[in-house]
Protein backbone atom coordinates (compact mmCIF):
# COMPACT_ATOMS: atom_id res chain seq x y z
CA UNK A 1 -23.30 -4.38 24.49
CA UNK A 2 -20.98 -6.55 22.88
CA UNK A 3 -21.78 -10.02 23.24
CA UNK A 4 -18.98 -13.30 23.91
CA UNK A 5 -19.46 -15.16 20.45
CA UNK A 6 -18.68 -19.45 20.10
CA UNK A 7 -15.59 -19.34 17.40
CA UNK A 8 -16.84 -22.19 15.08
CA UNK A 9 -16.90 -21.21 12.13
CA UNK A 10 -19.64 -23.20 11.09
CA UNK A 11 -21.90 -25.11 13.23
CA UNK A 12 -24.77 -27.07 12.12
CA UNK A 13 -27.76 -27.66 14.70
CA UNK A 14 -30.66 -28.26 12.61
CA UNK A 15 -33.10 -27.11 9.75
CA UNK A 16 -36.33 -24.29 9.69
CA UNK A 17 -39.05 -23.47 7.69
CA UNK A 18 -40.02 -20.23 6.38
CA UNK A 19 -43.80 -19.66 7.64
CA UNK A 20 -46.63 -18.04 5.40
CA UNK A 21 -45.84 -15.34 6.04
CA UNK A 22 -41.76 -15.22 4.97
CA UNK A 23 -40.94 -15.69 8.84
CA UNK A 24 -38.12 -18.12 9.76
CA UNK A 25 -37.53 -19.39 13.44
CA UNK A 26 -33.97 -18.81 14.07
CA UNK A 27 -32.85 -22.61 16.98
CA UNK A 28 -33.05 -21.29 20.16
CA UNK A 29 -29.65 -22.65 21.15
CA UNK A 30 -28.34 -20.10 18.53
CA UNK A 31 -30.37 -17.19 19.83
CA UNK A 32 -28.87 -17.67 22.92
CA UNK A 33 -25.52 -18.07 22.00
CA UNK A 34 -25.90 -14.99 19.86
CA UNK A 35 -27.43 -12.93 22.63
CA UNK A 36 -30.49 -12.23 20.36
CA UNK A 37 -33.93 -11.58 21.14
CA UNK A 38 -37.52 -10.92 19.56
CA UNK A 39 -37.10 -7.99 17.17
CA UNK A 40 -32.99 -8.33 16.50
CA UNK A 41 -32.56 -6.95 13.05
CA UNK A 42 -30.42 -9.19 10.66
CA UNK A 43 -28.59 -8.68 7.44
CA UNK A 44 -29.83 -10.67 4.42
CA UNK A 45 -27.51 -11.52 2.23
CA UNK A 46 -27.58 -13.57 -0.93
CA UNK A 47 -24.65 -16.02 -2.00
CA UNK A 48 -25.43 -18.12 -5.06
CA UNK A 49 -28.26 -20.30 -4.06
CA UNK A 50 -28.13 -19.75 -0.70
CA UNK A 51 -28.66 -16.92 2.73
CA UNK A 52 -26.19 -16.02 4.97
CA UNK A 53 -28.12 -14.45 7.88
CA UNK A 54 -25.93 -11.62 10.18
CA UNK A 55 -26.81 -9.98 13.20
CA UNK A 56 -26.83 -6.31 12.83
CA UNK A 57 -24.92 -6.01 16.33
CA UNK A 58 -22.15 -7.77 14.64
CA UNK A 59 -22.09 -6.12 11.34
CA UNK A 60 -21.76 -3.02 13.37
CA UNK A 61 -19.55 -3.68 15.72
CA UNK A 62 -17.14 -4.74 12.88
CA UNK A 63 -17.68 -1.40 10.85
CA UNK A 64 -16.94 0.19 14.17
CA UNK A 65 -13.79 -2.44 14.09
CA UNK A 66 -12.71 -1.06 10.19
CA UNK A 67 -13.75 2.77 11.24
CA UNK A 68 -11.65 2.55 14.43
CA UNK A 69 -8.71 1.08 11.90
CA UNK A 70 -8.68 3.66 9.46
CA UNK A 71 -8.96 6.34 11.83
CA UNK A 72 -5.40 4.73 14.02
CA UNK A 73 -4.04 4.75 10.29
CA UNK A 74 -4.59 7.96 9.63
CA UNK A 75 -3.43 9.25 13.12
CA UNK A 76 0.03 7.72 12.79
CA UNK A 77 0.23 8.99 9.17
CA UNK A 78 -0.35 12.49 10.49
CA UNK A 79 1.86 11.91 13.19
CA UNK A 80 4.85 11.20 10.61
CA UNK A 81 3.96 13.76 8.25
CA UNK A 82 4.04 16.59 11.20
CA UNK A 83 7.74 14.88 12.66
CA UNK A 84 8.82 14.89 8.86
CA UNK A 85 7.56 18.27 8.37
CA UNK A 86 9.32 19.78 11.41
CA UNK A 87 12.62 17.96 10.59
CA UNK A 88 12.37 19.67 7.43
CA UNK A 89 11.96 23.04 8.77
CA UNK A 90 14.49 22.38 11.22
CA UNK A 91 16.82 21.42 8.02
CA UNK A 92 15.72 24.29 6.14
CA UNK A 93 16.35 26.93 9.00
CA UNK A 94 19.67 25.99 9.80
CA UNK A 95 20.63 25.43 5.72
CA UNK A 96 19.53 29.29 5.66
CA UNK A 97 20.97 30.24 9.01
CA UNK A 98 24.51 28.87 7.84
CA UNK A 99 24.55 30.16 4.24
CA UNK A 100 24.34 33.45 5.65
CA UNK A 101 26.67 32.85 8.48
């Protein structure tokens, strides 16, 4: 359920608080930008003195992104080795075919 994102990169709409109880109220404008509702897990992640807060949707949907990379990469590398591989053989049979011709 992949969800139509805004493409600023940074957009500022206004401040929270963290509650007593380590809660933070995320604007709703974002939430529904975001697609998120109660109970979306984020990633927390620590840069210098400061939070960067990601949606887990969109960390995963860009590992699927890097899986679905590697695994094209690795297709078309197989895919050259086997062409190289039977070009070799082909090279190979008809260098022994002729030598005993």
């Amino acid at each position: 359920m992949a969800t139509e994102l805004k493409t600023a990169a940074v957009e500022f709409l206004t401040t929270t608080r963290i509650g007593e109880k380590g809660q933070l109220t995320v604007p709703k404008q974002f939430r529904e930008d975001l697609g998120l509702g109660a109970g979306a897990p984020f990633t927390v992640q620590r840069m210098g003195d400061g939070l960067i807060l990601i949606p887990e949707q969109r960390r995963f949907e860009e590992l699927c992104r890097r899986v679905t990379t590697v695994l094209r990469r690795a297709k078309d590398r197989t895919r050259r080795a086997a062409d190289q591989l039977t070009r070799k053989r082909g090279r190979a049979y008809l260098n022994a075919f002729m030598a005993n011709c």
